[in-house]
C-alpha atoms as a PDB file:
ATOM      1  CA  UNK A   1      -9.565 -10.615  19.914  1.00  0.00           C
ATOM      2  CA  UNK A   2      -9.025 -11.764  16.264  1.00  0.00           C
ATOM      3  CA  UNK A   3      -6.838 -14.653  15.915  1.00  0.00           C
ATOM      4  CA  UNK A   4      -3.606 -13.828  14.001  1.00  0.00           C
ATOM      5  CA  UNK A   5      -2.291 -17.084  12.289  1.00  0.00           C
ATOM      6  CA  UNK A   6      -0.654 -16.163   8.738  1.00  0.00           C
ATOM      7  CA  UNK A   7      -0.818 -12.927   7.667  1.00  0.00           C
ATOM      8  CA  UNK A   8      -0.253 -11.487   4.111  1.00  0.00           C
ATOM      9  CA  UNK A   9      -0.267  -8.379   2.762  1.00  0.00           C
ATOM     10  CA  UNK A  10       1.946  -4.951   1.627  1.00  0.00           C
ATOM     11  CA  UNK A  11       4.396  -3.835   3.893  1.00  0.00           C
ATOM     12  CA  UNK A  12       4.938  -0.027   4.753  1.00  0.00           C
ATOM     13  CA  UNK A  13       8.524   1.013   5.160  1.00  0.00           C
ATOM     14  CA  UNK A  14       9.011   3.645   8.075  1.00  0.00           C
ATOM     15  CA  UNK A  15      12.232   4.015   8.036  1.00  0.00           C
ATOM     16  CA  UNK A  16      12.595   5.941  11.349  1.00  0.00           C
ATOM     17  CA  UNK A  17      14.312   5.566  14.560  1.00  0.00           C
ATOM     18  CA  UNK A  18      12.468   6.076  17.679  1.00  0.00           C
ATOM     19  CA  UNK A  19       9.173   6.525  17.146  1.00  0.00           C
ATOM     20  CA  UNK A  20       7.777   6.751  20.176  1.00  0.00           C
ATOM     21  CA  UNK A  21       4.035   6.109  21.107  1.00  0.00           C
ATOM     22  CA  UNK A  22       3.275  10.262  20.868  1.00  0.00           C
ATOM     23  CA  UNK A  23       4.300   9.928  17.582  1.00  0.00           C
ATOM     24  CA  UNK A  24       2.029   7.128  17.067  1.00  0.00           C
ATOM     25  CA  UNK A  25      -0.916   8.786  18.580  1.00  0.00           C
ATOM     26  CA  UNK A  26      -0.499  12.185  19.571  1.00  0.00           C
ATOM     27  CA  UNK A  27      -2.103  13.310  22.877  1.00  0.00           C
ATOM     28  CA  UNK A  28      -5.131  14.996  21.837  1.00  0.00           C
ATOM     29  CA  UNK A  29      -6.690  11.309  20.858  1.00  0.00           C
ATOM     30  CA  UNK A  30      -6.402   9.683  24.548  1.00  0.00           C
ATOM     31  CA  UNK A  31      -9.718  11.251  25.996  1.00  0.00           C
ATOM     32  CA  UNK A  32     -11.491   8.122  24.297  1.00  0.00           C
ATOM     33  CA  UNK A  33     -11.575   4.575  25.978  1.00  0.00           C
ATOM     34  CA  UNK A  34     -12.878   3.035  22.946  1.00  0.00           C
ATOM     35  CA  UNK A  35     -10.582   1.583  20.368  1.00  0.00           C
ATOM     36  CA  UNK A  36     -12.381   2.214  17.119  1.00  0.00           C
ATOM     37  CA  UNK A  37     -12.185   5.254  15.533  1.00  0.00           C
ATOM     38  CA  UNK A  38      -8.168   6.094  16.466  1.00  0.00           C
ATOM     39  CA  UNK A  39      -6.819   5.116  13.007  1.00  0.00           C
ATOM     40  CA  UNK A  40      -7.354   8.819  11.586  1.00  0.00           C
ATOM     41  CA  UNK A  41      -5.542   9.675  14.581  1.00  0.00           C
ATOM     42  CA  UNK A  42      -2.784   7.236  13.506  1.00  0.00           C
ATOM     43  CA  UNK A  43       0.857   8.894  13.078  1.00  0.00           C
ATOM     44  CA  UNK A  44      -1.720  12.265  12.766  1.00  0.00           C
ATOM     45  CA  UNK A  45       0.978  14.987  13.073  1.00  0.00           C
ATOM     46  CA  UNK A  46       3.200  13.384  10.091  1.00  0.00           C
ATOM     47  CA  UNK A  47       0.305  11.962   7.940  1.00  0.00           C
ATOM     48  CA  UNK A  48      -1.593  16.052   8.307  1.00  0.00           C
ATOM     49  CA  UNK A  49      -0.198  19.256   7.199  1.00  0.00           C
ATOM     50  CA  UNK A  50      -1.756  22.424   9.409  1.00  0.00           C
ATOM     51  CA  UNK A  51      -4.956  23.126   7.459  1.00  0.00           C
ATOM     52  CA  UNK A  52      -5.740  19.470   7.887  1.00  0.00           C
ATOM     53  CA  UNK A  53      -4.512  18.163   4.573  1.00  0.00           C
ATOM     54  CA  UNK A  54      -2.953  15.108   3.886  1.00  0.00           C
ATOM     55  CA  UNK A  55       1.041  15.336   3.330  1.00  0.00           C
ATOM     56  CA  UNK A  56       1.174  13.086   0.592  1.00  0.00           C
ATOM     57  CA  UNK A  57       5.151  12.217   1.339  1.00  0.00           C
ATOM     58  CA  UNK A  58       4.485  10.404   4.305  1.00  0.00           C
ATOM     59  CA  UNK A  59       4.225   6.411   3.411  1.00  0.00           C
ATOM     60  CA  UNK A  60       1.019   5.433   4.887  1.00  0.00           C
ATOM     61  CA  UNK A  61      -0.468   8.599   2.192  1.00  0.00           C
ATOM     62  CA  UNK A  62       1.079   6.889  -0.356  1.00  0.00           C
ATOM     63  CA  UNK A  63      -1.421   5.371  -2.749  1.00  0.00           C
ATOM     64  CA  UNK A  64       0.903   2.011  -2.513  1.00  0.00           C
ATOM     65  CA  UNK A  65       0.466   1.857   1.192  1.00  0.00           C
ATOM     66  CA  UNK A  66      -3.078   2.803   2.256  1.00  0.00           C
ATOM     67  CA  UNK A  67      -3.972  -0.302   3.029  1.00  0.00           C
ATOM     68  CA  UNK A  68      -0.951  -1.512   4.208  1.00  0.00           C
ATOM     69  CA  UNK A  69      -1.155  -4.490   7.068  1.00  0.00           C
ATOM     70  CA  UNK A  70       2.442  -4.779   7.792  1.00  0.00           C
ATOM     71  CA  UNK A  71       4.708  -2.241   9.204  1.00  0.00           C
ATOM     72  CA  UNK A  72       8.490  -2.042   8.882  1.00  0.00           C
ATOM     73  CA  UNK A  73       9.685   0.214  11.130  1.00  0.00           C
ATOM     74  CA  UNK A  74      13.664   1.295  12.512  1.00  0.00           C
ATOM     75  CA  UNK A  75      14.578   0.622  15.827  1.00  0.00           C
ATOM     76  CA  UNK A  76      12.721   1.083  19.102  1.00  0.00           C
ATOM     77  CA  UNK A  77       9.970   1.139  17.701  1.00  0.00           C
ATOM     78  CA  UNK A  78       7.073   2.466  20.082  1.00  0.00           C
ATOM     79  CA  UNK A  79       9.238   4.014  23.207  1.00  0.00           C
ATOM     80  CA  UNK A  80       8.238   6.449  25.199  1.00  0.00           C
ATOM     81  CA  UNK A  81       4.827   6.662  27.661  1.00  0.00           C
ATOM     82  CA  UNK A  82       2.657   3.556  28.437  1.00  0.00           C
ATOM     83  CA  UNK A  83      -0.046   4.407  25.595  1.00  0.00           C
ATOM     84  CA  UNK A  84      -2.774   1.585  25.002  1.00  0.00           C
ATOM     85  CA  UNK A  85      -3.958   3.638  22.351  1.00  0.00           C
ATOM     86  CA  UNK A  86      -0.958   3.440  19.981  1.00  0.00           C
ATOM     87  CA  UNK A  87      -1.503  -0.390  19.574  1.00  0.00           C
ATOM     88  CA  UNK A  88      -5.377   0.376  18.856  1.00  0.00           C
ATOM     89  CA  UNK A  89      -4.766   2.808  16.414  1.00  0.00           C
ATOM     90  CA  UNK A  90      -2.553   0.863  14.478  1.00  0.00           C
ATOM     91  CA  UNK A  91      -5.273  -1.821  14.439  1.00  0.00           C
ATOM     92  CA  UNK A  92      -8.118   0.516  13.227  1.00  0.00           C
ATOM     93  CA  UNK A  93      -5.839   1.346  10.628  1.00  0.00           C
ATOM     94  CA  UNK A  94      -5.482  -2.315   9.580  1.00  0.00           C
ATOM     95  CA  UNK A  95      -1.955  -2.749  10.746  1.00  0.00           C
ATOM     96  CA  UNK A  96      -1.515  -6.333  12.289  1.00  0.00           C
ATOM     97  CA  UNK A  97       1.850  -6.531  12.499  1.00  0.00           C
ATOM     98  CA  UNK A  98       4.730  -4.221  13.494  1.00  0.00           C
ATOM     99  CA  UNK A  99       8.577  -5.538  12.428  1.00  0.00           C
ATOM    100  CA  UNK A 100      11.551  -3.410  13.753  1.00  0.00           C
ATOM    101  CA  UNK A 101      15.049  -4.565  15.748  1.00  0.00           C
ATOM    102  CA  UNK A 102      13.926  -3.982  18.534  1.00  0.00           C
ATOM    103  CA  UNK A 103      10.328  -1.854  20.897  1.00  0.00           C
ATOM    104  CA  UNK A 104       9.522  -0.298  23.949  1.00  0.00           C
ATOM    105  CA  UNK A 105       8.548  -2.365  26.139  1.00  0.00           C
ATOM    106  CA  UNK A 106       5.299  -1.160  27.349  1.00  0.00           C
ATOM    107  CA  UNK A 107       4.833  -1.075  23.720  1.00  0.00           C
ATOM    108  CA  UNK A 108       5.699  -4.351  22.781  1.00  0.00           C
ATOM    109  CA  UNK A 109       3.356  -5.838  25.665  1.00  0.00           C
ATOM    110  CA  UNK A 110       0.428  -3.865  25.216  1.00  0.00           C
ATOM    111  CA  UNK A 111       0.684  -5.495  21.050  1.00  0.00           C
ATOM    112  CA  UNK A 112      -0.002  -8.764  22.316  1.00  0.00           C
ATOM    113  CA  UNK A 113      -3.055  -7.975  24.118  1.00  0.00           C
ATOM    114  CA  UNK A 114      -4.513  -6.181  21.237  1.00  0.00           C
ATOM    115  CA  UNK A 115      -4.223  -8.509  18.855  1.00  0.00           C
ATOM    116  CA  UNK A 116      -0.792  -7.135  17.197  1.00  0.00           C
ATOM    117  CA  UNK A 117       1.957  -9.121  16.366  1.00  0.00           C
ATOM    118  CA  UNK A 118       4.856  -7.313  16.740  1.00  0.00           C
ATOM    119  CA  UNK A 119       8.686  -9.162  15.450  1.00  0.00           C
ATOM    120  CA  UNK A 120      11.857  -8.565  16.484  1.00  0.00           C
ATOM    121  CA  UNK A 121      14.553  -9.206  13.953  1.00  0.00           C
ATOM    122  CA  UNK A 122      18.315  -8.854  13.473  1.00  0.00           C
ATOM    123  CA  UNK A 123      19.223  -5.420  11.258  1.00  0.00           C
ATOM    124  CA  UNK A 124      20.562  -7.566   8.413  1.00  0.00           C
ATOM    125  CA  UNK A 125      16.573  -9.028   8.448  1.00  0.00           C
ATOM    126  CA  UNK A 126      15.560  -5.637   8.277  1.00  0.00           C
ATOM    127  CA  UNK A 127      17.669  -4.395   6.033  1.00  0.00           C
ATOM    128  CA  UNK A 128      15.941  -6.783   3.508  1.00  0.00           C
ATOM    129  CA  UNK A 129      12.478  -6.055   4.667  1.00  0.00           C
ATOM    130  CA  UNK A 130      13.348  -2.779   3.900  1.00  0.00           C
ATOM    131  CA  UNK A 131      13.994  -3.441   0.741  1.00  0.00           C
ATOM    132  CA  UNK A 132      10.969  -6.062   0.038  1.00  0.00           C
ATOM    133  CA  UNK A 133       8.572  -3.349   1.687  1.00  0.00           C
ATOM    134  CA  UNK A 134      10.292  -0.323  -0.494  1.00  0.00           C
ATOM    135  CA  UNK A 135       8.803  -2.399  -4.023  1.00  0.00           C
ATOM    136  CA  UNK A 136       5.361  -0.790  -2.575  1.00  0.00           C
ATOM    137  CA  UNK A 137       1.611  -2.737  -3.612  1.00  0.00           C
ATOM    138  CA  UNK A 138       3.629  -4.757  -6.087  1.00  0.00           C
ATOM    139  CA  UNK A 139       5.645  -6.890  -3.676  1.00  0.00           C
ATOM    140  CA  UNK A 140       3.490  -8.795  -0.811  1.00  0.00           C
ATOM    141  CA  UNK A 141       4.925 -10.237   2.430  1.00  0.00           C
ATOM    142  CA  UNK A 142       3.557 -12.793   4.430  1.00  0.00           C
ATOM    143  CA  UNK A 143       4.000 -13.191   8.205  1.00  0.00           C
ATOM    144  CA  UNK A 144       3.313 -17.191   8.993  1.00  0.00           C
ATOM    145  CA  UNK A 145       2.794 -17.421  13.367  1.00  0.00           C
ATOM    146  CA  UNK A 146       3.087 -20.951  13.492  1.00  0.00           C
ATOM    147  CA  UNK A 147       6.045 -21.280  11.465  1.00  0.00           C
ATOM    148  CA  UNK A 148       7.801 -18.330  12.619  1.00  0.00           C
ATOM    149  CA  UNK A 149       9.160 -16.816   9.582  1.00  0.00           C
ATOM    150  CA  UNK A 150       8.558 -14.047   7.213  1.00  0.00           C
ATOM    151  CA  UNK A 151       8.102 -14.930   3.691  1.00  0.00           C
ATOM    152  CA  UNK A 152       9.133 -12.009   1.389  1.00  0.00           C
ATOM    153  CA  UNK A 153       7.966 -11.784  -2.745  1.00  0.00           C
ATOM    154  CA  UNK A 154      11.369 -13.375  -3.430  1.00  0.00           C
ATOM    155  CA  UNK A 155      10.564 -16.731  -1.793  1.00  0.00           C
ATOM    156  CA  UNK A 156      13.535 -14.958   0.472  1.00  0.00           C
ATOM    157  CA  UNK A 157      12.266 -16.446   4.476  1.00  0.00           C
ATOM    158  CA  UNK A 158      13.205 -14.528   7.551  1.00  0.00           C
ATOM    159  CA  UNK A 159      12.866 -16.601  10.645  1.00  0.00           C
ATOM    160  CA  UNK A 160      11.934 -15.099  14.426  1.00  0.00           C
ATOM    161  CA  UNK A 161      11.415 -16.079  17.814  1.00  0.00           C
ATOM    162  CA  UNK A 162       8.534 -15.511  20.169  1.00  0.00           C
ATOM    163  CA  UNK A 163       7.519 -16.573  23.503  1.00  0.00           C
ATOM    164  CA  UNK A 164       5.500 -19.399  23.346  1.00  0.00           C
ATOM    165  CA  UNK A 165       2.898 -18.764  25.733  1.00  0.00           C
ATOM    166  CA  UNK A 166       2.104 -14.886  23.169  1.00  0.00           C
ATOM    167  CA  UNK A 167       2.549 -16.817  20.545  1.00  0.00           C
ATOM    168  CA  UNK A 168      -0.500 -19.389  21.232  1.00  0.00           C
ATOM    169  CA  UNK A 169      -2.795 -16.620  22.908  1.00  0.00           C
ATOM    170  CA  UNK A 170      -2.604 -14.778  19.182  1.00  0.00           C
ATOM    171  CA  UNK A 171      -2.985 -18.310  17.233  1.00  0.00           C
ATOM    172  CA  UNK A 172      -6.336 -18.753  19.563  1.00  0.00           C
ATOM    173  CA  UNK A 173      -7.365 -15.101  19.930  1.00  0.00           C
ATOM    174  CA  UNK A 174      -7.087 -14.900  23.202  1.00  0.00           C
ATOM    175  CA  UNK A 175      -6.502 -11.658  25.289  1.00  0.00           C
ATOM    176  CA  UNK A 176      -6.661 -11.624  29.255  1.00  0.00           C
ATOM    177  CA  UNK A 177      -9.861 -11.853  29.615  1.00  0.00           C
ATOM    178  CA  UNK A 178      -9.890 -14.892  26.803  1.00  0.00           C
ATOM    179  CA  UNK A 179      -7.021 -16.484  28.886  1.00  0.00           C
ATOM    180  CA  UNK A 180      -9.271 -16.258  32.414  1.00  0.00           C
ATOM    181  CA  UNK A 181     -12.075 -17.882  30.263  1.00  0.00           C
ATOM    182  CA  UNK A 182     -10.235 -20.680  29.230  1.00  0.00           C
ATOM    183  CA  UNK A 183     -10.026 -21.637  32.843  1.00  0.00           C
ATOM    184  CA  UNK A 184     -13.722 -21.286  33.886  1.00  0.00           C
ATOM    185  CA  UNK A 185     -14.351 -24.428  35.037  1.00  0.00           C
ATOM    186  CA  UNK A 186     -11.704 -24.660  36.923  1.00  0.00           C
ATOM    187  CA  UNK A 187     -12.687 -21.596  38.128  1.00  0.00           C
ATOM    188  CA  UNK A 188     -16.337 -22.723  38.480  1.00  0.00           C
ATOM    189  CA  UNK A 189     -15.356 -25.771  40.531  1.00  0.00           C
ATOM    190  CA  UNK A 190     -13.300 -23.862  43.161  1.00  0.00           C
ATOM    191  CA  UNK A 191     -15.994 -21.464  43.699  1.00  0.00           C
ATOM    192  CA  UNK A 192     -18.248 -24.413  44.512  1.00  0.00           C
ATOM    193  CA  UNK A 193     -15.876 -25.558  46.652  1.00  0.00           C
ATOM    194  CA  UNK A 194     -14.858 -22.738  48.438  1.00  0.00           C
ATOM    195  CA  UNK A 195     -19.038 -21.904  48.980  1.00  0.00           C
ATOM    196  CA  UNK A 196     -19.436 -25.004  50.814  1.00  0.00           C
ATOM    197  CA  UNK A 197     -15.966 -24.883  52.619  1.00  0.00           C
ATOM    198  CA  UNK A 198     -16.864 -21.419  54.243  1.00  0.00           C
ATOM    199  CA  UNK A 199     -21.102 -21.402  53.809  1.00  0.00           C
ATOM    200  CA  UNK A 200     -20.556 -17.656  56.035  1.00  0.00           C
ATOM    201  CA  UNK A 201     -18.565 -16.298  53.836  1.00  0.00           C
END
């Protein structure tokens, strides 16, 4: 997993209520276990019209926003069914961090083991996000981990809070499995020990 430590970049404003994670990848993408590949599935049945076009009025099709890291998005953001894949396709797409009031849970859980950072803020915060993210490829944001805050093109900073423990596996990259491997000597060492304790087993 790639570490996440300061990141800058334009914002996207999706200024929508309950998106939940159908919305962020619709069903017909979850045959795959693999988690490249999903970002053309990303938000697919607002980004497509019918015939397979793009509908160039939703934000991530606007030419401000294709390459858009951040995502400012309205509250409860990612409810609905436990979906891995929503987090994975907004990572193929290049978004890295997610910034709403408030997530589904599954949601918000599954970001940290992908490598997405996603913030909680009060609605006043957002409000000015909003705003800051609305100014399109003109107006950058930056989203400092270790510091906690949210630096919009203003010099305006938005502080948030995170659970320590999420907040150091994404400084180090670390995922589950990362976490496990930190311990592998430790691991290691009780194996050892537990050989020669019971040689039958």
């Amino acid at each position: 997993m790639d570490k996440f430590t300061v990141l800058e970049g334009v914002a996207a404003p999706l200024d929508v209520v309950n998106v939940d994670t159908d919305m962020i990848i619709p069903k017909e993408y979850l045959k795959t276990l693999k988690r490249t590949g999903l970002g053309k599935g990303l938000f697919s049945e607002k980004r497509y019209k019918d015939d397979g076009s793009e509908n160039p009025d939703f934000v991530l099709n606007k030419p401000a926003y294709r390459n858009a890291k951040i995502l400012v998005a309205g509250d409860n953001f990612g409810c609905g069914s436990s979906r891995e894949h929503a987090p994975w396709a907004l990572l193929d797409f290049g978004i890295r961090c997610v910034i709403s009031t408030s997530f589904g849970d599954i949601f918000y859980n599954n970001c940290f083991k992908n490598g997405i950072l996603p913030v909680q803020v009060s609605p006043e915060d957002l409000d000015k996000l909003f705003d800051d993210a609305r100014r399109g490829a003109n107006a950058t944001i930056t989203v400092d981990l270790a510091k906690q805050e949210i630096r919009g093109p203003d010099g305006g900073v938005v502080k948030f809070e995170i659970d320590s423990n999420r907040k150091n596996s994404l400084l180090n990259g670390l995922d589950d499995i990362g976490l496990t491997m930190v311990k592998n000597d430790k691991i290691g060492t009780f194996e050892k020990q537990a050989k020669a304790d019971r040689p039958w087993m």
